[in-house]
PDB file of N, CA and C in Angstrom:
ATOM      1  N   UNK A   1      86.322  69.069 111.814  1.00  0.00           N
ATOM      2  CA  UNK A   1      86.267  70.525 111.926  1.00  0.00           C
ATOM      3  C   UNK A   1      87.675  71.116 111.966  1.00  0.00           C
ATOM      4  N   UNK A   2      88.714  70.789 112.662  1.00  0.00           N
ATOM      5  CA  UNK A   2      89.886  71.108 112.740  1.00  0.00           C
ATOM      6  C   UNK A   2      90.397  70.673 111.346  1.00  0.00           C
ATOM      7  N   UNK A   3      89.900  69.793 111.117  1.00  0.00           N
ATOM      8  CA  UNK A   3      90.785  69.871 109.417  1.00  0.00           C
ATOM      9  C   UNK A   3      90.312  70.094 108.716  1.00  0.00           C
ATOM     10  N   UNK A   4      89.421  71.051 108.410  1.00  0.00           N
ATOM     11  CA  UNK A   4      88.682  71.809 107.849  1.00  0.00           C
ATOM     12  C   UNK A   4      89.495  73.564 107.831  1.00  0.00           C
ATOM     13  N   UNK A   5      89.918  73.580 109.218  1.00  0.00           N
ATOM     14  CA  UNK A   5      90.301  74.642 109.200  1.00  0.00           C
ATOM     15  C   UNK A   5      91.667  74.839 109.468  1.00  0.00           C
ATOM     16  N   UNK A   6      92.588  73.642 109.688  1.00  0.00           N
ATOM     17  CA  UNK A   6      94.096  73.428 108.817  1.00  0.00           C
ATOM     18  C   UNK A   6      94.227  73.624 107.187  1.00  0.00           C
ATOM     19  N   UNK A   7      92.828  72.518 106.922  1.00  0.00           N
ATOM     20  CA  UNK A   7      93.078  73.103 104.996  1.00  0.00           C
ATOM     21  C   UNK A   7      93.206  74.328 104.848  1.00  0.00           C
ATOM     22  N   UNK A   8      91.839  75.410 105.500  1.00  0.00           N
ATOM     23  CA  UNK A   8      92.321  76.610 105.122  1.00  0.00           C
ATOM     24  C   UNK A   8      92.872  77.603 104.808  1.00  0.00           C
ATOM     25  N   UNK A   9      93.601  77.351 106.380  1.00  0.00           N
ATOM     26  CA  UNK A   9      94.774  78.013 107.010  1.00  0.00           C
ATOM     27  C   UNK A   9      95.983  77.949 105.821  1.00  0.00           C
ATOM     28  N   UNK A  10      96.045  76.399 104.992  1.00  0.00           N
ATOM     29  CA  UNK A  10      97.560  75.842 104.599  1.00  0.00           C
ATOM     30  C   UNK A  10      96.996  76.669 102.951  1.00  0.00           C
ATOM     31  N   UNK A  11      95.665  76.892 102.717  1.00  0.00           N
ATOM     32  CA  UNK A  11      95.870  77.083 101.059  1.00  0.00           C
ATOM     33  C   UNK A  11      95.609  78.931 101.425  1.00  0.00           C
ATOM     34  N   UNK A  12      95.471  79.411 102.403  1.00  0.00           N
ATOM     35  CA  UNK A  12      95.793  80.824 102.671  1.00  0.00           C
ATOM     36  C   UNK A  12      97.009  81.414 102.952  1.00  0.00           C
ATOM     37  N   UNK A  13      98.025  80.743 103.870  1.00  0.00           N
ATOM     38  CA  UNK A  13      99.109  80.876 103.850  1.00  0.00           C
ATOM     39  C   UNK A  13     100.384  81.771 103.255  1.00  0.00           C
ATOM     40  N   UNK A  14     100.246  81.008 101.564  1.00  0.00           N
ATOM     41  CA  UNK A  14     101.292  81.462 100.843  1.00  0.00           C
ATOM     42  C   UNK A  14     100.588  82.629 100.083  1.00  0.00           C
ATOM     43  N   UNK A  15      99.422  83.103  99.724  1.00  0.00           N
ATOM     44  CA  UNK A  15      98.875  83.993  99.288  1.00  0.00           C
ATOM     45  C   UNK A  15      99.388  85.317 100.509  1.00  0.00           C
ATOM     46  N   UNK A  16      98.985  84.901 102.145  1.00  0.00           N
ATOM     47  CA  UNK A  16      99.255  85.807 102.996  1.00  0.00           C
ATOM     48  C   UNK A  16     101.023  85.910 103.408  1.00  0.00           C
ATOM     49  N   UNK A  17     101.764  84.950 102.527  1.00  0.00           N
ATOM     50  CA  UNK A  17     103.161  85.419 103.364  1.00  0.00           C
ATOM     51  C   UNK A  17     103.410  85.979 101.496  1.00  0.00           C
ATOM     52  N   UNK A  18     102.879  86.219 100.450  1.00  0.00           N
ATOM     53  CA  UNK A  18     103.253  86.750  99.147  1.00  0.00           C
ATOM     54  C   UNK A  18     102.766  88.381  99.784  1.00  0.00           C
ATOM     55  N   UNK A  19     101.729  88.646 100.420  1.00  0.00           N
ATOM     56  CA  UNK A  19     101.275  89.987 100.232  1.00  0.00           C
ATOM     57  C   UNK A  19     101.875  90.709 101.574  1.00  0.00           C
ATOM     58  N   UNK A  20     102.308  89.956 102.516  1.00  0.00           N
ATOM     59  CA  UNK A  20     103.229  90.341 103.465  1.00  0.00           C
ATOM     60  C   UNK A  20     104.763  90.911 102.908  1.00  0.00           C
ATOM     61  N   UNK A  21     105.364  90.272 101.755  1.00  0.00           N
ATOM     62  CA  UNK A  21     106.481  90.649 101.106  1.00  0.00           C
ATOM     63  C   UNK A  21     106.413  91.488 100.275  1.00  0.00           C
ATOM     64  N   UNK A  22     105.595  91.158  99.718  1.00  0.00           N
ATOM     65  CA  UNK A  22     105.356  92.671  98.527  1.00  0.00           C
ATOM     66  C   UNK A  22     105.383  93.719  99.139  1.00  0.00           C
ATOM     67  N   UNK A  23     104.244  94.092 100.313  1.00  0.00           N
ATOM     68  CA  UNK A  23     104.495  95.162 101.220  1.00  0.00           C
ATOM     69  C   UNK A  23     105.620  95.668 102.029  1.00  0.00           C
ATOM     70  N   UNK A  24     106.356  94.675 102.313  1.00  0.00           N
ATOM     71  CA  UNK A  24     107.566  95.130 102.570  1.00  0.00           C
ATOM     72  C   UNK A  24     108.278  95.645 101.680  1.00  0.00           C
ATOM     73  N   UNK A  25     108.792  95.099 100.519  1.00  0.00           N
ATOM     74  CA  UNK A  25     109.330  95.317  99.283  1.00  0.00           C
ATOM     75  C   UNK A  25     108.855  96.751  98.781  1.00  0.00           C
ATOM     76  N   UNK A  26     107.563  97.333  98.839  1.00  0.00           N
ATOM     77  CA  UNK A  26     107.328  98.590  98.771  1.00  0.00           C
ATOM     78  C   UNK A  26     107.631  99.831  99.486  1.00  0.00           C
ATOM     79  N   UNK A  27     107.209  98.840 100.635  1.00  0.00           N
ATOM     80  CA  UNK A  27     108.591 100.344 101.714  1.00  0.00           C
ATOM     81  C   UNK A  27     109.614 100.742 101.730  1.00  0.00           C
ATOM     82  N   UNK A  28     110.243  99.586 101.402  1.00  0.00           N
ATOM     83  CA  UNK A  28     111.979 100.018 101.057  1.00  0.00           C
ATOM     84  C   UNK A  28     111.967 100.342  99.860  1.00  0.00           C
ATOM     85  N   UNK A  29     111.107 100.839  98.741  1.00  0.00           N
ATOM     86  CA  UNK A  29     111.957 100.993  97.101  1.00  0.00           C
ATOM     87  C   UNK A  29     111.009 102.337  97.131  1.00  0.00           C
ATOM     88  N   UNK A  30     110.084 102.696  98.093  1.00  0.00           N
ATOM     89  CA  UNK A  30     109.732 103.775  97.461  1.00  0.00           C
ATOM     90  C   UNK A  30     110.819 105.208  97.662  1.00  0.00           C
ATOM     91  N   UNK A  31     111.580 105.323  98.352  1.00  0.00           N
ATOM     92  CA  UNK A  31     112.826 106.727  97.939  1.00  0.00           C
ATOM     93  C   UNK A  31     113.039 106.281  96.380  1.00  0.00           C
ATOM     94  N   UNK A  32     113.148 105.174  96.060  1.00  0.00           N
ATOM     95  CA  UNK A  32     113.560 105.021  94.662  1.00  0.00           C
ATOM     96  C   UNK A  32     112.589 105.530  93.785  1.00  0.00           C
ATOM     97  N   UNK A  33     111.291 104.933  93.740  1.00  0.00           N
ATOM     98  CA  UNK A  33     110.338 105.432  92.348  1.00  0.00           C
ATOM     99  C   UNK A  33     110.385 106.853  92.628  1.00  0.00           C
ATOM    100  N   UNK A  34     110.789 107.549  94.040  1.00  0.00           N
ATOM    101  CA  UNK A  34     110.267 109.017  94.290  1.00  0.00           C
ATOM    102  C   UNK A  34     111.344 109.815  92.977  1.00  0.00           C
ATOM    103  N   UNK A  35     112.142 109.224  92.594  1.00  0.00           N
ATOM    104  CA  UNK A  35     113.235 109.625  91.538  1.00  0.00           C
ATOM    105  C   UNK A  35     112.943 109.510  90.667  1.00  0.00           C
ATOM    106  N   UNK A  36     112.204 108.561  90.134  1.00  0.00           N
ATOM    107  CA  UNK A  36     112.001 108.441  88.655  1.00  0.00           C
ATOM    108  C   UNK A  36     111.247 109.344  88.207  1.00  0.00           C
ATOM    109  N   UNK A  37     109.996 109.848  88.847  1.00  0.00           N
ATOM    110  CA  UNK A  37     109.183 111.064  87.958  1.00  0.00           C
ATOM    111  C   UNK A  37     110.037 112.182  87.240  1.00  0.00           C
ATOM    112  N   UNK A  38     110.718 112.285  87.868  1.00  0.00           N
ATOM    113  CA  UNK A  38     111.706 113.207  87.476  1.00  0.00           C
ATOM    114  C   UNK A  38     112.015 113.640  85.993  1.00  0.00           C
ATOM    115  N   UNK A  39     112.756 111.887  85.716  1.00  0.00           N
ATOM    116  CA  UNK A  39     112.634 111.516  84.390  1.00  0.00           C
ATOM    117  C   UNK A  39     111.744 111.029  83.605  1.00  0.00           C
ATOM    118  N   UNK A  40     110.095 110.754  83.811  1.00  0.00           N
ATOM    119  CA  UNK A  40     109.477 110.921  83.293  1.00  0.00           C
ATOM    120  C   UNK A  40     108.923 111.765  82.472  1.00  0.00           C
ATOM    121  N   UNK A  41     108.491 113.021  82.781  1.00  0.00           N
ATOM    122  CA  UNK A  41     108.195 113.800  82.029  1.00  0.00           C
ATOM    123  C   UNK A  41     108.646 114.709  80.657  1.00  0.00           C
ATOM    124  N   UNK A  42     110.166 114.356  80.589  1.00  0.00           N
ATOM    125  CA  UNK A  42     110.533 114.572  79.300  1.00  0.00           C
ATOM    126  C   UNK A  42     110.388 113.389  78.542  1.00  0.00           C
ATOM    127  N   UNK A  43     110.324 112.015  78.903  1.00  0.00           N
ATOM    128  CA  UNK A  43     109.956 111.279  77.924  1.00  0.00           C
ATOM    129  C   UNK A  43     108.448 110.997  77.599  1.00  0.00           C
ATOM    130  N   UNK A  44     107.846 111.716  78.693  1.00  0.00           N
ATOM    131  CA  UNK A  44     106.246 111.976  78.450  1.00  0.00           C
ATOM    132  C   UNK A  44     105.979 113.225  77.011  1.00  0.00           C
ATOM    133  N   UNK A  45     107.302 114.346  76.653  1.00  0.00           N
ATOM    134  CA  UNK A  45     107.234 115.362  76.055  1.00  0.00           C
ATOM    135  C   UNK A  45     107.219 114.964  74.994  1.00  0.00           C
ATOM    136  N   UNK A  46     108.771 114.033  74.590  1.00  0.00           N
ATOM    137  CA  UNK A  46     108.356 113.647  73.488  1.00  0.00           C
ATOM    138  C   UNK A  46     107.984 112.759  72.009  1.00  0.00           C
ATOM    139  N   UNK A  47     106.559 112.229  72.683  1.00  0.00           N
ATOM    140  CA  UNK A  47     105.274 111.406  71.755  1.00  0.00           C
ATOM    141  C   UNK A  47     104.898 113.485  70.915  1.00  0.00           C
ATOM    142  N   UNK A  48     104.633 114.419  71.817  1.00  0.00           N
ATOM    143  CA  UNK A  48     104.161 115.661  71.148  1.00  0.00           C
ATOM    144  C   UNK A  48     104.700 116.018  70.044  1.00  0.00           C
ATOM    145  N   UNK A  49     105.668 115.905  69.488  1.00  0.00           N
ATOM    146  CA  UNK A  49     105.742 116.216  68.442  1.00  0.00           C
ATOM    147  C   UNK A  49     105.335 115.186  66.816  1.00  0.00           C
TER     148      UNK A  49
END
């Protein structure tokens, strides 16, 4: 039973310390994407012609 639920633990792990970092990684860069819309929308303009 206990190693049943060491396997678990060990093949959950790196999935839960990947989505622990990403989330971090998003907190700190979002002032950044908050900039880019900026420049989006003129290169959204022009495909219109």
């Amino acid at each position: 039973m206990l190693k049943k639920i060491l396997l678990v633990l060990m093949i959950l792990a790196p999935s839960m310390l990947y989505l622990y970092i990403v989330n971090r990684e998003d907190k700190t860069e979002a002032p950044a994407e908050q900039t880019v819309p900026a420049s989006q929308p003129a290169e959204s303009q022009t495909p219109d012609h």
